[in-house]
Protein backbone atom coordinates (compact mmCIF):
# COMPACT_ATOMS: atom_id res chain seq x y z
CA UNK A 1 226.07 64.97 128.54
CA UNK A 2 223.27 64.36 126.26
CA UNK A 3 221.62 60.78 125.36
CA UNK A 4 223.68 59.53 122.36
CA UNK A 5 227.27 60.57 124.25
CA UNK A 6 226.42 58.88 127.28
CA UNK A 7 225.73 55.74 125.66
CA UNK A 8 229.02 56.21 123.29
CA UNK A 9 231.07 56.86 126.90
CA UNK A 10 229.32 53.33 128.75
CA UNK A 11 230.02 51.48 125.14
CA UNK A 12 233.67 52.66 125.89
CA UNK A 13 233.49 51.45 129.24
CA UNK A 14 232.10 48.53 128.39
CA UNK A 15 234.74 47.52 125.87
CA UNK A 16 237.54 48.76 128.39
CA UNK A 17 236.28 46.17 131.26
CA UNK A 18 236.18 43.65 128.40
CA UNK A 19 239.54 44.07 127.33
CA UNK A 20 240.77 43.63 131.01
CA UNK A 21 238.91 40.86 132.36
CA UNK A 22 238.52 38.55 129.09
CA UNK A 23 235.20 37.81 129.50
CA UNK A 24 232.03 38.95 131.61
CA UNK A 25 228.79 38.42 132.00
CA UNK A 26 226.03 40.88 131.23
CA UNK A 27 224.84 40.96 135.53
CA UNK A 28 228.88 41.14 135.64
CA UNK A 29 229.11 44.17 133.75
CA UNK A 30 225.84 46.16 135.16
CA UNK A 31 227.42 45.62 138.83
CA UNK A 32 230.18 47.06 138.02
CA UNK A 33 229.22 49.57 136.11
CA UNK A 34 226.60 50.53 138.32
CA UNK A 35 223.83 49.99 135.60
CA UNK A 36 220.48 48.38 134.91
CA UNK A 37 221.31 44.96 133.11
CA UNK A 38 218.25 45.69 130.93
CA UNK A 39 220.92 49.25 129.60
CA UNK A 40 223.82 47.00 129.44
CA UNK A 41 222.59 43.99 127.61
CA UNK A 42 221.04 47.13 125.19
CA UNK A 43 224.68 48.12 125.32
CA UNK A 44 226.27 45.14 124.34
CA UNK A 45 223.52 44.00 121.53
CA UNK A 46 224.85 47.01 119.60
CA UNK A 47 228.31 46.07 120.43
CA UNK A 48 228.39 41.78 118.80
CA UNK A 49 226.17 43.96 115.85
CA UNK A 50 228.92 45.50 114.71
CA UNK A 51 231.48 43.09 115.40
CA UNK A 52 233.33 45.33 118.62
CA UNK A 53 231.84 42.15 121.49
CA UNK A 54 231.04 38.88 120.89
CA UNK A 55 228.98 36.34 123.00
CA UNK A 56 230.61 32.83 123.72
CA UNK A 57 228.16 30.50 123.10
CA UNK A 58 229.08 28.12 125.60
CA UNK A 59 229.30 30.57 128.87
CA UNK A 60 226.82 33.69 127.71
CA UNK A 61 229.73 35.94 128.55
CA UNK A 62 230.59 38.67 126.55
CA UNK A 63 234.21 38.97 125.28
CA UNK A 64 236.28 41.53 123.14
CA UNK A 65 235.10 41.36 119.26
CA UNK A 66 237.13 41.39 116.00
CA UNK A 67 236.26 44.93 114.72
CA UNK A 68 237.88 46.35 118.19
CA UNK A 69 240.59 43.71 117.64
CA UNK A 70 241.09 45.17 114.27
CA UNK A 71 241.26 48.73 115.61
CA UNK A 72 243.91 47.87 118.21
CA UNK A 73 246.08 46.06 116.00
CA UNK A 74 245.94 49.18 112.94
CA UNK A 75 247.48 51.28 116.25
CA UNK A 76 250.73 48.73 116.46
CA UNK A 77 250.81 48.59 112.62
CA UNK A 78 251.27 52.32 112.50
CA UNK A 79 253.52 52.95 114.92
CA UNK A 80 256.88 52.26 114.70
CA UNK A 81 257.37 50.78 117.54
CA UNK A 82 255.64 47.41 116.46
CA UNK A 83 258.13 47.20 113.80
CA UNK A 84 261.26 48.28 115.34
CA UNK A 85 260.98 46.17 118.85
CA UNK A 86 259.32 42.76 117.66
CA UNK A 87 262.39 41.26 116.33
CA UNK A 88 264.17 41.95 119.55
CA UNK A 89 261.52 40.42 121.69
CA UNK A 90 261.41 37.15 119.78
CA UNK A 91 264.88 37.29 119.96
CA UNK A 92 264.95 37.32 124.08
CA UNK A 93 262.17 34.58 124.18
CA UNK A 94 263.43 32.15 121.53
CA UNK A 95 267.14 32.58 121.78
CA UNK A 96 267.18 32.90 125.60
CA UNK A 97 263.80 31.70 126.92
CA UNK A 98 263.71 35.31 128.75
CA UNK A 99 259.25 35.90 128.50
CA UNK A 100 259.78 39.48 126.86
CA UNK A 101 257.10 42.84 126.73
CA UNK A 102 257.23 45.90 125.74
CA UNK A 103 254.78 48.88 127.31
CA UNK A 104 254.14 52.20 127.32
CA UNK A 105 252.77 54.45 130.19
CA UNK A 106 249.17 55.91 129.88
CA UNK A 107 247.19 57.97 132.47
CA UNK A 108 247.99 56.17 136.36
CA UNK A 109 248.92 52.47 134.11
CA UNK A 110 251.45 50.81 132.36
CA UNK A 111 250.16 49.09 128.87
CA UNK A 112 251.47 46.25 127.43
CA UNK A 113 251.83 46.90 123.89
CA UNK A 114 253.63 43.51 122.50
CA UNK A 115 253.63 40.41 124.91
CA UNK A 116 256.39 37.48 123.65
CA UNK A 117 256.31 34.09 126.05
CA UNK A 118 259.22 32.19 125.92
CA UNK A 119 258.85 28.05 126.48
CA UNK A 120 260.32 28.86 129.95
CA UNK A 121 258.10 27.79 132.98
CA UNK A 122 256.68 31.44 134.00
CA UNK A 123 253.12 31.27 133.18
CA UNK A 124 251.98 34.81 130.94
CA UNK A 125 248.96 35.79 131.58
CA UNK A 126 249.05 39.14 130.13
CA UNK A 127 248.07 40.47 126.69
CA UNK A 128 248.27 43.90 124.47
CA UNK A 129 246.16 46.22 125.61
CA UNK A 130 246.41 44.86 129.43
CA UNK A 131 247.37 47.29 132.02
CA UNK A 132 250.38 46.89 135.03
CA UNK A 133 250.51 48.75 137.56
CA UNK A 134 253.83 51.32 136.84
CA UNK A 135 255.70 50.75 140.84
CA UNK A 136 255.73 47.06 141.30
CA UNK A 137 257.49 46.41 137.28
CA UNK A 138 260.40 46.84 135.99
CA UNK A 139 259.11 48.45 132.88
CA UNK A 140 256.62 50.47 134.67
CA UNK A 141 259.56 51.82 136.78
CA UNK A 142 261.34 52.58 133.88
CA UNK A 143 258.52 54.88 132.28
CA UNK A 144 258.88 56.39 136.14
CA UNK A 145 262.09 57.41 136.08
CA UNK A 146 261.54 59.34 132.38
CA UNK A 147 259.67 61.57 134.71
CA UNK A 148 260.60 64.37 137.13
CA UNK A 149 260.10 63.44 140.86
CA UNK A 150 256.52 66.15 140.65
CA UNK A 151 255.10 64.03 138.06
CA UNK A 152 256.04 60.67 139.21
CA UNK A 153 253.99 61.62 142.33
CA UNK A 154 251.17 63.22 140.37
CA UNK A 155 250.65 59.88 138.13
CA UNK A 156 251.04 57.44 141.71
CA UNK A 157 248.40 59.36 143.61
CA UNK A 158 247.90 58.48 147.15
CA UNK A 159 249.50 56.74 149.29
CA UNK A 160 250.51 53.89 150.45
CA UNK A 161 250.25 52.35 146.66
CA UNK A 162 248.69 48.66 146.30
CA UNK A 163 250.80 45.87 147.45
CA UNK A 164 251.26 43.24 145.16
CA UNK A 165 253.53 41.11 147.23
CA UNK A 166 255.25 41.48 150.18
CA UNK A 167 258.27 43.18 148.34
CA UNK A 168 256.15 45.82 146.42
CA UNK A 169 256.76 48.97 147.58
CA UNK A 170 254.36 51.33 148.65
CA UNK A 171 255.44 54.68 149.92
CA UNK A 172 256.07 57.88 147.30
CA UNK A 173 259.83 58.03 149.60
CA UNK A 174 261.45 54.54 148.33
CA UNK A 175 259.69 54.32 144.98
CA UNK A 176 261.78 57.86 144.40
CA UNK A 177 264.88 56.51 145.63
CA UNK A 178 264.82 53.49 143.21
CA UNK A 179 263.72 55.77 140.06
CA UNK A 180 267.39 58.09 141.37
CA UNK A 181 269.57 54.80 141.03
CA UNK A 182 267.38 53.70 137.74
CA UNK A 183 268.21 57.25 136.05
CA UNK A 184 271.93 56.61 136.80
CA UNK A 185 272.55 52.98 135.69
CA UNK A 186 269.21 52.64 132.95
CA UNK A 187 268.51 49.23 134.42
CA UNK A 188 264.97 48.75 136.41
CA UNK A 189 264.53 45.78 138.43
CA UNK A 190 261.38 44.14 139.62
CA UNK A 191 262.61 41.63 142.22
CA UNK A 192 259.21 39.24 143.10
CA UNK A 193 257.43 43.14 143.44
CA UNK A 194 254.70 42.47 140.72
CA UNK A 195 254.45 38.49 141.17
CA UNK A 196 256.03 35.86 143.55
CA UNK A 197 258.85 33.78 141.48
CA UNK A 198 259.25 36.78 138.78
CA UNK A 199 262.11 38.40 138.63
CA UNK A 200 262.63 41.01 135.58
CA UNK A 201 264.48 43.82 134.26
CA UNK A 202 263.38 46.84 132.39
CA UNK A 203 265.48 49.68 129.97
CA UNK A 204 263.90 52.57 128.21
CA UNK A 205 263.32 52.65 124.43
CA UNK A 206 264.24 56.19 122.94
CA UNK A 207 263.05 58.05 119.50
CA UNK A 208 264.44 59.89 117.68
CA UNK A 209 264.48 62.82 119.90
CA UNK A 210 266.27 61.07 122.38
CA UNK A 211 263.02 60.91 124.46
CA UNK A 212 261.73 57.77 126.22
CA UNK A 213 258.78 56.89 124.42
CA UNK A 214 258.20 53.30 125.78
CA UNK A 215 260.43 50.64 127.54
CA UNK A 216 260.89 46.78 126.82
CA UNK A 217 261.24 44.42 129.75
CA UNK A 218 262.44 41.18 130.20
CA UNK A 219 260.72 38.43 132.96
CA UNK A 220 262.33 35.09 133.94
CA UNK A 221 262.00 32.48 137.04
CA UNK A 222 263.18 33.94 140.27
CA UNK A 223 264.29 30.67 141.92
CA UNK A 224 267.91 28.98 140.91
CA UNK A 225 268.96 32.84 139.73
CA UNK A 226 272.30 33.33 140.65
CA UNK A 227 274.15 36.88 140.34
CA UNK A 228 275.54 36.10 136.47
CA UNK A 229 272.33 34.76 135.73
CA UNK A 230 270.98 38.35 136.87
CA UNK A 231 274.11 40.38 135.35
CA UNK A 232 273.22 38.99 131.83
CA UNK A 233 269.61 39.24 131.76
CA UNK A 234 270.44 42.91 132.72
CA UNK A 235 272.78 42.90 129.64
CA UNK A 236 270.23 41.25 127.21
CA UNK A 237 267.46 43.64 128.28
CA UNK A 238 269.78 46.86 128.11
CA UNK A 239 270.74 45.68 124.81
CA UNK A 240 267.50 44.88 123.19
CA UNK A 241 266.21 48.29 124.18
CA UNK A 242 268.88 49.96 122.97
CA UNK A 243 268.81 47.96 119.39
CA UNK A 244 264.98 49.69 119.25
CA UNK A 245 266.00 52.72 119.97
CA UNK A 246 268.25 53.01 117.37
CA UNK A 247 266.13 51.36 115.08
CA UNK A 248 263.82 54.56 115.91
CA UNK A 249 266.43 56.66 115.18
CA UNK A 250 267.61 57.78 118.91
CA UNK A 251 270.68 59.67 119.34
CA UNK A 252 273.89 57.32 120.07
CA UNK A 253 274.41 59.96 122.68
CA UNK A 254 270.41 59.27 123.87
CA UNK A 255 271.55 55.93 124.93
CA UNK A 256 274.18 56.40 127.49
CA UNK A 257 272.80 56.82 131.28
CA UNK A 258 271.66 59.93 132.22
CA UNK A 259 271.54 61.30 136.18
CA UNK A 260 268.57 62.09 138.16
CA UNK A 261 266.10 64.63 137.40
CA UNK A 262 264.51 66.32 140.46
């Protein structure tokens, strides 16, 4: 890799640590990057030049800029998913106080594309462009179950998988037998698996080929839930992804449960 490419790659890096920790300092950065601070405050001079970091004046840390801000939010305005599944998400956080996110699957992570907090008393600490990890959410599991059992154990990797909690599970064996009974009813459920108290549901969001292209989620308080509490959150969820799916132009046919793939 010569000079100018290996600086454009640790830029990228750079701007990728940014985006998932908030805010770091420039010792923060080398260490984990495994660099001279001297090459990554060179790094990140460049980077608040042109508007892609910025330095808080208060802390010294370096945080996310406006021009990369820009960038990520012309992706969302182009796709039609931005469009399509926004009204539905307000809809589940202001209608039904139901914390509501929407996420696609990239590489061995689950991004959050749109985050919507309701006035409910979960506390959100995600944002677009975050990462979850796919087996411990529901909308993670959802993008899971899109794919045959071969590549749901290519993009997990080794085992045992991290543990979140002490209901995340961790072995390649149950996470396949959840993804079977997802395929069959199109409901994923994350029962206190990601976070304690969090209890959410997930359902796929089709195109127009009938293909799951992302999957919307919805997250509320797991104490005081009682059974109908859980059977319409189910319903809400199922039927906000389905009303952006068809607003992308997915089969009716697309939207009915499908079995298990092997």
């Amino acid at each position: 890799m010569g000079a100018e490419s290996q600086s454009v790659a640790r830029a990228v890096d750079i701007l990728e640590l940014l985006a998932e920790n908030g805010s770091l300092g420039v010792r923060d950065i080398a260490r984990r990057m495994t660099l001279s601070p001297t090459i990554v405050h060179r790094l990140l001079s460049t980077l608040a030049s042109t508007g892609f970091a910025e330095q808080a004046p208060d802390t010294q840390k370096y945080r996310i800029g406006y021009r990369a801000f820009r960038i990520g939010c012309s992706f969302l305005s182009q796709n039609d998913l931005d469009r399509a599944s926004t009204p539905e998400l307000v809809a589940l956080a202001e209608q039904h106080q139901v914390n509501s996110f929407l996420g696609v699957l990239r590489d061995h992570a689950v991004v959050y594309l749109k985050v919507v907090k309701s006035n409910g008393p979960i506390a959100i600490n995600n944002a677009p462009g975050s990462l979850a990890l796919p087996h411990s959410t529901a909308f993670g599991k959802v993008l899971l179950a899109a794919l045959s059992d071969k590549q749901v154990a290519e993009v997990m990797g080794r085992e045992p998988y991290k543990k979140l909690t002490r209901k995340t599970k961790v072995s390649l064996r149950a996470l396949l037998s959840e993804l079977r009974e997802i395929r069959v009813t199109g409901i994923a459920i994350s029962d206190e698996e990601n976070l304690p108290n969090v209890y959410s549901v997930g359902a796929a969001v089709r195109d127009a080929s009938g293909a799951v292209v992302a999957s919307l989620s919805g997250a509320v308080p797991r104490q005081g839930l009682h059974k109908r509490d859980i059977d319409n959150l189910c319903v809400l969820v199922k039927n906000a992804a389905d009303s952006v799916s068809r607003k992308m132009g997915a089969p009716p046919a697309s939207l009915a449960t499908r079995g298990a793939r092997a």
